[in-house]
Every structure is written in C-alpha cells, then in structure tokens.
C-alpha atoms as a PDB file:
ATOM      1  CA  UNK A   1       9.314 -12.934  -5.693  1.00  0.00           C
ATOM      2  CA  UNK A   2      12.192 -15.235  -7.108  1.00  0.00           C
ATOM      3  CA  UNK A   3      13.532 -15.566  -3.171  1.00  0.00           C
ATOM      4  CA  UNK A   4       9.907 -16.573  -1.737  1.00  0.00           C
ATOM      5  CA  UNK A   5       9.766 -19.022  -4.965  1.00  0.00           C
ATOM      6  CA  UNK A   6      13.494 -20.576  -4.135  1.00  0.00           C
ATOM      7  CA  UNK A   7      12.798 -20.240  -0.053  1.00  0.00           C
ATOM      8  CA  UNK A   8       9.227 -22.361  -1.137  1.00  0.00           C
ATOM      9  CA  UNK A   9      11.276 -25.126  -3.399  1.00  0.00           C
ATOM     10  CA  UNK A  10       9.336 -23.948  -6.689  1.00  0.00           C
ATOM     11  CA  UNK A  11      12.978 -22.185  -7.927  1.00  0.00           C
ATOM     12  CA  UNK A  12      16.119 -24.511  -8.145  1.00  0.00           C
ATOM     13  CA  UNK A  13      18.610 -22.014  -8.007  1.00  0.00           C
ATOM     14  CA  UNK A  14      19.237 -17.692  -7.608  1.00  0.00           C
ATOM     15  CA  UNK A  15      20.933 -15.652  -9.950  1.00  0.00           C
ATOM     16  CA  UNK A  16      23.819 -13.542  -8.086  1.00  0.00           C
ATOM     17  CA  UNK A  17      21.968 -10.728  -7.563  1.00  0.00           C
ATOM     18  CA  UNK A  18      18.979 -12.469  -5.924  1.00  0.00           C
ATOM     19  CA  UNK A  19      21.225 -14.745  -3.719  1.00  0.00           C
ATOM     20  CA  UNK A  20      22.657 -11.802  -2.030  1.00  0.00           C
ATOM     21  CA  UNK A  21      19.494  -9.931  -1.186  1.00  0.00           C
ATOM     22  CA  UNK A  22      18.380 -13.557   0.199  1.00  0.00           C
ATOM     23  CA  UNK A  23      21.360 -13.972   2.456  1.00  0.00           C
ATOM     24  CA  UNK A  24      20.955 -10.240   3.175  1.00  0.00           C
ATOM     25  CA  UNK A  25      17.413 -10.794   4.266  1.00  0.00           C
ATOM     26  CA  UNK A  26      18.515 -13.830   5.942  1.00  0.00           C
ATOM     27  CA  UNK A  27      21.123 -12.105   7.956  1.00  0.00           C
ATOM     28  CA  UNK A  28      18.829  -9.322   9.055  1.00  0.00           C
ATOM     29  CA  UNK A  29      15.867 -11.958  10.699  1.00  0.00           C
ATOM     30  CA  UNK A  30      13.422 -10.488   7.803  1.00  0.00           C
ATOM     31  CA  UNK A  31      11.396 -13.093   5.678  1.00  0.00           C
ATOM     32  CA  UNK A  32      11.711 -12.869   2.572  1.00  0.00           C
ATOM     33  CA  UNK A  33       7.948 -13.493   2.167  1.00  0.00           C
ATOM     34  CA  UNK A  34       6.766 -10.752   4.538  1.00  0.00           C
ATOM     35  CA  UNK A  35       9.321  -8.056   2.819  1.00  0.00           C
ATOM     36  CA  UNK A  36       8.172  -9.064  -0.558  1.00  0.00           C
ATOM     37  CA  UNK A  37       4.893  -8.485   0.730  1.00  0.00           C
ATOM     38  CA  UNK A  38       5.476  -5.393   2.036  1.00  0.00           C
ATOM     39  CA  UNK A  39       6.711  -4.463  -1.164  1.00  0.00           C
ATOM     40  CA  UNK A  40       3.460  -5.422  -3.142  1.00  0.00           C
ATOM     41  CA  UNK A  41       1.360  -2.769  -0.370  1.00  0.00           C
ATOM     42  CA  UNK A  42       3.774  -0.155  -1.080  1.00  0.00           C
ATOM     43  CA  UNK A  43       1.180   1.944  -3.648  1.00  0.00           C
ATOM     44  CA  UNK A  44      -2.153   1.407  -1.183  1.00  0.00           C
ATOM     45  CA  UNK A  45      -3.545   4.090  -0.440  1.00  0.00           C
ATOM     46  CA  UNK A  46      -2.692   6.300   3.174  1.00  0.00           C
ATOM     47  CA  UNK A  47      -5.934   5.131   4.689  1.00  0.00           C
ATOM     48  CA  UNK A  48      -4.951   1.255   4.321  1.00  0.00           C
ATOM     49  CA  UNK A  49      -1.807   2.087   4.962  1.00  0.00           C
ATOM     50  CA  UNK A  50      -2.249   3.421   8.564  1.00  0.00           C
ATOM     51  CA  UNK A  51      -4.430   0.713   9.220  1.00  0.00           C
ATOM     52  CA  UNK A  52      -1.590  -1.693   8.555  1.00  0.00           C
ATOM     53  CA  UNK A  53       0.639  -0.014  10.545  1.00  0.00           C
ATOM     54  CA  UNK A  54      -2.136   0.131  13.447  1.00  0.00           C
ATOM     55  CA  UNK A  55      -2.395  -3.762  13.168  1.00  0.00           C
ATOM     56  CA  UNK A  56      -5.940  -2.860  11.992  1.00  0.00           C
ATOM     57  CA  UNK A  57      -5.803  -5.230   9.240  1.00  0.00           C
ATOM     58  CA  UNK A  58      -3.950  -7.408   8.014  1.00  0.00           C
ATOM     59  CA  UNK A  59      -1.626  -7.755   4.835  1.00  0.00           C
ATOM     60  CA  UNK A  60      -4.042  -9.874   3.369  1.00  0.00           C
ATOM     61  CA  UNK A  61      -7.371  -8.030   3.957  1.00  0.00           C
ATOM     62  CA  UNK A  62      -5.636  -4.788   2.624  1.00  0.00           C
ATOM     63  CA  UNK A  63      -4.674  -6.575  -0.371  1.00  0.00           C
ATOM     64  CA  UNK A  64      -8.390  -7.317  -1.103  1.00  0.00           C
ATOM     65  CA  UNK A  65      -9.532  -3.399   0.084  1.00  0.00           C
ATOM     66  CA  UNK A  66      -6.572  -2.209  -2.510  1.00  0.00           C
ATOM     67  CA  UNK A  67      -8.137  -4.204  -5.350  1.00  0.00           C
ATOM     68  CA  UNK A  68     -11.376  -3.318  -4.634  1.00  0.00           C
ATOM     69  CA  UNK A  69     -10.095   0.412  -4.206  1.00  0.00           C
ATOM     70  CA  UNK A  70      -8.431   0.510  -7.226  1.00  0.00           C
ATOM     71  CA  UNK A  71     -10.806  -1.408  -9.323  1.00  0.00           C
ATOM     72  CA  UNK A  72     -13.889   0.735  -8.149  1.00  0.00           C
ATOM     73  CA  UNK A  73     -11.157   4.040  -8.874  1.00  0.00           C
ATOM     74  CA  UNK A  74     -10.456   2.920 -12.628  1.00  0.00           C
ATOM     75  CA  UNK A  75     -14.251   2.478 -13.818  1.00  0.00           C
ATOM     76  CA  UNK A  76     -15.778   5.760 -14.828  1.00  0.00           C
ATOM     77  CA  UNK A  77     -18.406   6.190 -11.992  1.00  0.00           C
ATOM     78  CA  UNK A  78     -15.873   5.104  -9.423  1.00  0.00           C
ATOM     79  CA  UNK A  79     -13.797   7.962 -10.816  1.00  0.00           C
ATOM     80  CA  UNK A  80     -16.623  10.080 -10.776  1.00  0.00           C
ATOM     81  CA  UNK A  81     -17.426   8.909  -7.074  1.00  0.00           C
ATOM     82  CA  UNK A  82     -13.686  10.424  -5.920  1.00  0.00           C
ATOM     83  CA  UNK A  83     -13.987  13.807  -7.724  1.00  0.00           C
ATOM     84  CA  UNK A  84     -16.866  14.511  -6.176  1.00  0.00           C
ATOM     85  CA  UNK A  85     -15.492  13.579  -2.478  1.00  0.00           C
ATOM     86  CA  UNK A  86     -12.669  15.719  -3.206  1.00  0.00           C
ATOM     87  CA  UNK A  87     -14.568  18.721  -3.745  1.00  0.00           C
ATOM     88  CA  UNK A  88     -16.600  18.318  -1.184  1.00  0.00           C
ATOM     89  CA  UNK A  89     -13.407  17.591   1.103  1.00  0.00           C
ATOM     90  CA  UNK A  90     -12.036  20.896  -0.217  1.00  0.00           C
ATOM     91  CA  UNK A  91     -15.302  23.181   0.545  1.00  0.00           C
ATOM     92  CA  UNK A  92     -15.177  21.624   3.981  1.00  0.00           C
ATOM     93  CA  UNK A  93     -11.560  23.307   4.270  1.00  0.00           C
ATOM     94  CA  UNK A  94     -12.773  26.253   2.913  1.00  0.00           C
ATOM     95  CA  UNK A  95     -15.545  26.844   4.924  1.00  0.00           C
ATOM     96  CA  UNK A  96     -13.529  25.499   7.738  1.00  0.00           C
ATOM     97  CA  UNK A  97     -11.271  28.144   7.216  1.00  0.00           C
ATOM     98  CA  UNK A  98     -13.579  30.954   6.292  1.00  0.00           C
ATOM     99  CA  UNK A  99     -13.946  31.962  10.414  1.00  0.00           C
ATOM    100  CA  UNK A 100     -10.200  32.294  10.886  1.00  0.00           C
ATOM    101  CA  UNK A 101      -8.915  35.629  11.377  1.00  0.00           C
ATOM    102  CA  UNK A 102      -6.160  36.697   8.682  1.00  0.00           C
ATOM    103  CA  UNK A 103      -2.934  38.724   9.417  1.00  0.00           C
ATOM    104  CA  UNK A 104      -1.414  40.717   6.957  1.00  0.00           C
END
C-alpha cells in the first residue's frame, strides 16, 4: 500500500524495505497498484477467483462480490444459508456415487 501511496505522491519518502520491493516491482514491468491489488483478492473465494482469472470480472467487481460474500457469510442466516448448501452438495456426491461399482 505504502508503494501505490509514494508512486500516487500522497507518501514523501520509502523506508528501505519498501524502496526495494518498489524498484523490484519496477524492474519486473509489474505495477505496484495492480500487485497490491492482487494481493487484497488473495482470500476470495475459488468461484471469484476463476472468474478473475477467466477475465470474467474484473478486480473491482470481485471486490464488491467478496464483500457482499463475506458480509452475507458472517451474519447468522447467511451462515445458515452455506451449511445447508453444503449438505446438500455432499448428498449430491453421495448419491452420485451410490451407482458406482466398488472393488475390493
């Protein structure tokens, strides 16, 4: 965050450390806006994930989808909302399963 601030003109100067990952980042052609970025998406979800990847959505829009995601995860119905698809997720596999023939 401290190398988008100083790359933006809202930080005067870097402390060691953060000068040399922004020459690093510098060096490599990589933003330091976009990585930091990246970095903020790291905990979404796989489904918003692969959709980023796909160029489904972008960076910003899967911000939004994780808030609302996580938000809606945190509250007691939202967690009560998941559960439920998890189970039901899981009987699918079972019964999914159940016609398979099994070798001992």
């Amino acid at each position: 965050m401290r190398c988008v601030k100083y790359q933006v003109k809202q930080a005067k100067d870097l402390k060691k450390d953060e000068s040399q990952v922004y020459d690093l980042l510098w060096k490599n052609n990589m933003n330091p806006k976009t990585v930091y970025e990246w970095l903020l998406l790291e905990d979404v979800p796989p489904h918003l994930k692969a959709q980023l990847v796909q160029s489904k959505i972008s960076m910003e829009t899967a911000r939004h989808q994780y808030v609302q995601w996580k938000r809606m995860s945190n509250t007691r119905a939202g967690k009560e909302i998941m559960e439920e698809m998890q189970n039901t997720i899981r009987r699918l596999r079972w019964k999914s399963q159940e016609g398979l023939p099994t070798q001992y």
